[in-house]
PDB file of N, CA and C in Angstrom:
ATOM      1  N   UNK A   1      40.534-114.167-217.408  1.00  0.00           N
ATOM      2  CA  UNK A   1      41.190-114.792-218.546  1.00  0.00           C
ATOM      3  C   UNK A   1      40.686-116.222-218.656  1.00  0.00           C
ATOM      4  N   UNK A   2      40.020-116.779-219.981  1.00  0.00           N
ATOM      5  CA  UNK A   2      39.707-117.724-220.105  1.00  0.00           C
ATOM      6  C   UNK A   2      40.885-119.145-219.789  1.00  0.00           C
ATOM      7  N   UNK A   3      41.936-119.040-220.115  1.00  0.00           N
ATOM      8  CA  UNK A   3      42.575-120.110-219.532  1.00  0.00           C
ATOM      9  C   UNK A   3      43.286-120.232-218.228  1.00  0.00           C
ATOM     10  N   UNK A   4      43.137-118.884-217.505  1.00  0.00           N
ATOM     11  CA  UNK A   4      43.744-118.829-216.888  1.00  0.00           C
ATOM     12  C   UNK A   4      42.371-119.395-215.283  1.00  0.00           C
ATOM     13  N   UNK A   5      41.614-119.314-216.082  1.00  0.00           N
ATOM     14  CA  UNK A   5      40.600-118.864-215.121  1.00  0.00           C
ATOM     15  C   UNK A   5      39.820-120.562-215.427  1.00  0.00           C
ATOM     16  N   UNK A   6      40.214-121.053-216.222  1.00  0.00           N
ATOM     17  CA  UNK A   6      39.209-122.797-216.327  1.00  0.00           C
ATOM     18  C   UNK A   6      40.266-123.820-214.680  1.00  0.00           C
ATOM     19  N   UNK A   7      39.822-124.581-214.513  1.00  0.00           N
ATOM     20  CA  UNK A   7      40.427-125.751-213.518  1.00  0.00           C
ATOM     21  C   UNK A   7      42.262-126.582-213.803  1.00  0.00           C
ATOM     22  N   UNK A   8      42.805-125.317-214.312  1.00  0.00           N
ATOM     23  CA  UNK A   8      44.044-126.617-214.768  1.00  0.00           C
ATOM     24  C   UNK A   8      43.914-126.966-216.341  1.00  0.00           C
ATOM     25  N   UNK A   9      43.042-126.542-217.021  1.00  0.00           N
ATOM     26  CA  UNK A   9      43.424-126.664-218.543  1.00  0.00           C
ATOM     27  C   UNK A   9      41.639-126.277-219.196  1.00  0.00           C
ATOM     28  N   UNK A  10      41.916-125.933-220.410  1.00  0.00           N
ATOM     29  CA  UNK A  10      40.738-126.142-220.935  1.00  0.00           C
ATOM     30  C   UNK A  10      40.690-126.547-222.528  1.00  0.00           C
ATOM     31  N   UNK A  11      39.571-127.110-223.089  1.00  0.00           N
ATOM     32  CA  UNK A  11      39.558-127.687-224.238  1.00  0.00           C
ATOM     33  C   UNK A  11      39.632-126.817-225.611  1.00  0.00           C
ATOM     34  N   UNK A  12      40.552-127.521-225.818  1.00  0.00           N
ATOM     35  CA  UNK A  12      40.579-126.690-227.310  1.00  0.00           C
ATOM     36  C   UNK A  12      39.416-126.383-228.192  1.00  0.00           C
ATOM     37  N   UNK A  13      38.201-127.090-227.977  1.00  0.00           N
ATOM     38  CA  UNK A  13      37.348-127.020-228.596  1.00  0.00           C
ATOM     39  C   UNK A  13      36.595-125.752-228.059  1.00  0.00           C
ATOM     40  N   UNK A  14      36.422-126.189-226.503  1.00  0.00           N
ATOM     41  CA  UNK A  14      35.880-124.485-225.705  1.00  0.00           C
ATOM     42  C   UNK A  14      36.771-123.491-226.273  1.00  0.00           C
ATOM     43  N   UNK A  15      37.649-123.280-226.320  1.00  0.00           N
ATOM     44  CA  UNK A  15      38.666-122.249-225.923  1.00  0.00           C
ATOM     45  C   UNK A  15      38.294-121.825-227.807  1.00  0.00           C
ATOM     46  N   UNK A  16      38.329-122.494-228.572  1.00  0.00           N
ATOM     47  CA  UNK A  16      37.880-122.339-230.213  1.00  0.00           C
ATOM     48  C   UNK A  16      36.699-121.650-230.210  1.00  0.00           C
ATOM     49  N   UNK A  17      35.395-122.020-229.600  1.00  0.00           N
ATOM     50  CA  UNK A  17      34.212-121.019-229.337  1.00  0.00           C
ATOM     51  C   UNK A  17      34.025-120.479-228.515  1.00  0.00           C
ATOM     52  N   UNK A  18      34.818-119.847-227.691  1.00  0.00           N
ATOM     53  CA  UNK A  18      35.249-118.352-226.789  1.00  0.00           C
ATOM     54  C   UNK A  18      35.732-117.414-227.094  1.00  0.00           C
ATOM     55  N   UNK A  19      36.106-117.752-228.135  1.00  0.00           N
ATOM     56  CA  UNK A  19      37.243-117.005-229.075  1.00  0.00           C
ATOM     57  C   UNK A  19      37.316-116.874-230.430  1.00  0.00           C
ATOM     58  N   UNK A  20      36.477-117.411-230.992  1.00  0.00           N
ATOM     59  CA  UNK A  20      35.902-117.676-232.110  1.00  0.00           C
ATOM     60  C   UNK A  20      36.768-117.744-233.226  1.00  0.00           C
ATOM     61  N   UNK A  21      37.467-119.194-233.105  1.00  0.00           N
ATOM     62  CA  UNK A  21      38.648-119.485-234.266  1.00  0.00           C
ATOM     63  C   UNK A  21      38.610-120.706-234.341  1.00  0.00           C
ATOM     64  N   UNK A  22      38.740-121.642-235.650  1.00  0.00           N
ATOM     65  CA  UNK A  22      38.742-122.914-235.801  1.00  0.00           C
ATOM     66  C   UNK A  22      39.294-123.639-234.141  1.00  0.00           C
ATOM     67  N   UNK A  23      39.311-124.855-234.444  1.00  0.00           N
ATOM     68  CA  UNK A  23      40.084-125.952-233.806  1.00  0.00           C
ATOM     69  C   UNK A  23      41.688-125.718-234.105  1.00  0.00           C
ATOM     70  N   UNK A  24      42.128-125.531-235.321  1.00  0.00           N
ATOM     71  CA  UNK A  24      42.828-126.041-235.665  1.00  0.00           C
ATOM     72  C   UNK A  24      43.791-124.454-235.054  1.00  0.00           C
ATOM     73  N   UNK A  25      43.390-123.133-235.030  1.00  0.00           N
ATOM     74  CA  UNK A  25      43.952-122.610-234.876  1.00  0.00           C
ATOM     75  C   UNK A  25      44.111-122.256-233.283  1.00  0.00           C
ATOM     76  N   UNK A  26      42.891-122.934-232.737  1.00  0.00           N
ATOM     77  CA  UNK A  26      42.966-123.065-230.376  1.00  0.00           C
ATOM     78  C   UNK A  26      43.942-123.918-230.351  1.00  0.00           C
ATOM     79  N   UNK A  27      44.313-124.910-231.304  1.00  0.00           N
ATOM     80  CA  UNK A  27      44.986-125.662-230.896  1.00  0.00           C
ATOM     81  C   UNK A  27      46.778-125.620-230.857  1.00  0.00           C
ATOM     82  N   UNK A  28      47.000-124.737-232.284  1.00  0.00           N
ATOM     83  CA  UNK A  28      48.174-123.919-231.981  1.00  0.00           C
ATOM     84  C   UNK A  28      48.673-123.283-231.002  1.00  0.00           C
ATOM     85  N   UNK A  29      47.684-121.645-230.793  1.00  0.00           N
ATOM     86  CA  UNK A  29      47.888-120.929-229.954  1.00  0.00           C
ATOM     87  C   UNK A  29      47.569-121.479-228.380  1.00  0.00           C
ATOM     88  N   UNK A  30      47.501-122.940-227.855  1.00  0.00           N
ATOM     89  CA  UNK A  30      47.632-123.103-226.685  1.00  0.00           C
ATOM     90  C   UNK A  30      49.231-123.820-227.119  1.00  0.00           C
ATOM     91  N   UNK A  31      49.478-124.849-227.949  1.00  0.00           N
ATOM     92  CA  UNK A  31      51.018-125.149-227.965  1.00  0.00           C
ATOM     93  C   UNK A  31      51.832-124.439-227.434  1.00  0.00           C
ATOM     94  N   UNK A  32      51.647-122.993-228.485  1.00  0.00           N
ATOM     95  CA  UNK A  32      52.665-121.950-227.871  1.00  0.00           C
ATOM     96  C   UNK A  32      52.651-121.554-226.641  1.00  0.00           C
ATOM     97  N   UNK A  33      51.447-120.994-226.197  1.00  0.00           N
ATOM     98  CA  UNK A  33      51.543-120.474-224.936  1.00  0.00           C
ATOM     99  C   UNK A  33      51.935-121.815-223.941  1.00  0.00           C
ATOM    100  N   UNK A  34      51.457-123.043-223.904  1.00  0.00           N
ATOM    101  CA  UNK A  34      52.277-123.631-222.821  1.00  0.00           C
ATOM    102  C   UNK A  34      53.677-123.939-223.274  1.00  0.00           C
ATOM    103  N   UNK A  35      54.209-123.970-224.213  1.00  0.00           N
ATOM    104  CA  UNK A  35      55.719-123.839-224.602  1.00  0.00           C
ATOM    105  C   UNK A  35      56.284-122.514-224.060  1.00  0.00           C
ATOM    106  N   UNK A  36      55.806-121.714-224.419  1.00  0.00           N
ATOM    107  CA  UNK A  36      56.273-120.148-224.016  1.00  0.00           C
ATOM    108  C   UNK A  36      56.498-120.052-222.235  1.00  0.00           C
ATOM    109  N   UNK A  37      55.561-120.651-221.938  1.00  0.00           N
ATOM    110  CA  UNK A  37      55.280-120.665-220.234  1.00  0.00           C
ATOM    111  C   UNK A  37      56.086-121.371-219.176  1.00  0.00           C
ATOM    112  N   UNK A  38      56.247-123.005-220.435  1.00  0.00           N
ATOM    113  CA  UNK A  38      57.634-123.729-219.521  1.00  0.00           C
ATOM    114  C   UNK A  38      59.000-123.317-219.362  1.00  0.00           C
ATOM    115  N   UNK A  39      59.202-122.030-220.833  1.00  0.00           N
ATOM    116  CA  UNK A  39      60.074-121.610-220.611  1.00  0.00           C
ATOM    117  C   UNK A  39      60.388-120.004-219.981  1.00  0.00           C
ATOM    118  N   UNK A  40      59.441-119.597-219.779  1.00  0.00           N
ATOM    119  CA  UNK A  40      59.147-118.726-218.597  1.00  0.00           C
ATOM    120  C   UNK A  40      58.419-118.410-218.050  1.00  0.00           C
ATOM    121  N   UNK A  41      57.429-119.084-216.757  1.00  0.00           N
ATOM    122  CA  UNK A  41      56.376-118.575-215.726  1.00  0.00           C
ATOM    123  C   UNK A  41      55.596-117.327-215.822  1.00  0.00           C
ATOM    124  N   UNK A  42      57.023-116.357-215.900  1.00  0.00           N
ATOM    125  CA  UNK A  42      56.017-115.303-215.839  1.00  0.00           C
ATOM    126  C   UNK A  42      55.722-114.849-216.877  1.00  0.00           C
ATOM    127  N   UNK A  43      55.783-115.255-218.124  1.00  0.00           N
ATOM    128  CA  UNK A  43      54.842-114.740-219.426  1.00  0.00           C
ATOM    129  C   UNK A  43      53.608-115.134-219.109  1.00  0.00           C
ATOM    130  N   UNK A  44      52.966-115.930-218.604  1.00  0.00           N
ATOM    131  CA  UNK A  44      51.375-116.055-218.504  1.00  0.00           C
ATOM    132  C   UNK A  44      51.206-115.076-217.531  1.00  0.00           C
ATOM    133  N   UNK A  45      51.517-114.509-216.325  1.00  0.00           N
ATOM    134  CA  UNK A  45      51.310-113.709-215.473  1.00  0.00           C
ATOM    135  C   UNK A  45      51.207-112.420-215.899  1.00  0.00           C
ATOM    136  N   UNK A  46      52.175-112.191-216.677  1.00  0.00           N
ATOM    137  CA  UNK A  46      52.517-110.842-217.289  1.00  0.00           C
ATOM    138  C   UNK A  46      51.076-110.718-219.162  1.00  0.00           C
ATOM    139  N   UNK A  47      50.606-112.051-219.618  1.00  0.00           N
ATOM    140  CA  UNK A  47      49.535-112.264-220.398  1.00  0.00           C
ATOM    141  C   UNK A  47      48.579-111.776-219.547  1.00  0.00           C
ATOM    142  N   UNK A  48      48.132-112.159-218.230  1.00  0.00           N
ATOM    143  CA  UNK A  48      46.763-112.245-217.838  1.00  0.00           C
ATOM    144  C   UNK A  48      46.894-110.750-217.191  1.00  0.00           C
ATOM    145  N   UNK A  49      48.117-110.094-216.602  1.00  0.00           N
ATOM    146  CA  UNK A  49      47.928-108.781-216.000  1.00  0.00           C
ATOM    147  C   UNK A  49      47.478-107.549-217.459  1.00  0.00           C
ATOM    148  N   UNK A  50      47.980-107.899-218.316  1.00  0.00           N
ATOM    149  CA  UNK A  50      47.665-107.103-219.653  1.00  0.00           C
ATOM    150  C   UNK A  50      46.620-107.328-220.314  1.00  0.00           C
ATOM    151  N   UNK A  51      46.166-108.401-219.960  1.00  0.00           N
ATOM    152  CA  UNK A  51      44.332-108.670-220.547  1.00  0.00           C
ATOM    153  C   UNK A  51      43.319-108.130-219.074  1.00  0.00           C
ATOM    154  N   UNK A  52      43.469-108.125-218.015  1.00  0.00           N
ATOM    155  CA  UNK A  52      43.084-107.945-217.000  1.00  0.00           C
ATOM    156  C   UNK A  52      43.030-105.977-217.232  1.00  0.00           C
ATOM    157  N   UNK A  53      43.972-105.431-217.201  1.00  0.00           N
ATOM    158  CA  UNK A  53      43.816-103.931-217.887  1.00  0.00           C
ATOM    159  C   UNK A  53      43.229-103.351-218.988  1.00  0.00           C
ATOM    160  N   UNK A  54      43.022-104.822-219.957  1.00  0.00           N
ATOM    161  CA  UNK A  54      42.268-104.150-220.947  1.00  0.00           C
ATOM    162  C   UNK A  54      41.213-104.216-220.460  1.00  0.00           C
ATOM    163  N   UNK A  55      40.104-104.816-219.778  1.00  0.00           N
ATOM    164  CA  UNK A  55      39.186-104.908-219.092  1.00  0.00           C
ATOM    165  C   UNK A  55      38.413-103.919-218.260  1.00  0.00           C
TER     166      UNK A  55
END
């Protein structure tokens, strides 16, 4: 998993051409997910085990 897998964070700009979506829209979908995450841990765990299976 790309964010799960960079050093502690990664740039919205990378994470925009990894994924191939503006700036404007990496920059949303990380808001949420670290909002989503402070308010529960294991949604990223339970994100990366379900991308990890699609694999």
């Amino acid at each position: 998993m790309l964010v799960q897998a960079s050093s502690g964070s990664i740039s919205v700009r990378k994470l925009a051409q990894e994924i191939g979506v503006s700036k404007n829209t990496a920059t949303e979908m990380l808001k949420r997910l670290r909002k989503a995450t402070l308010q529960d841990h294991r949604l990223l765990e339970a994100i990366a085990k379900e991308v990890g299976d699609l694999q």
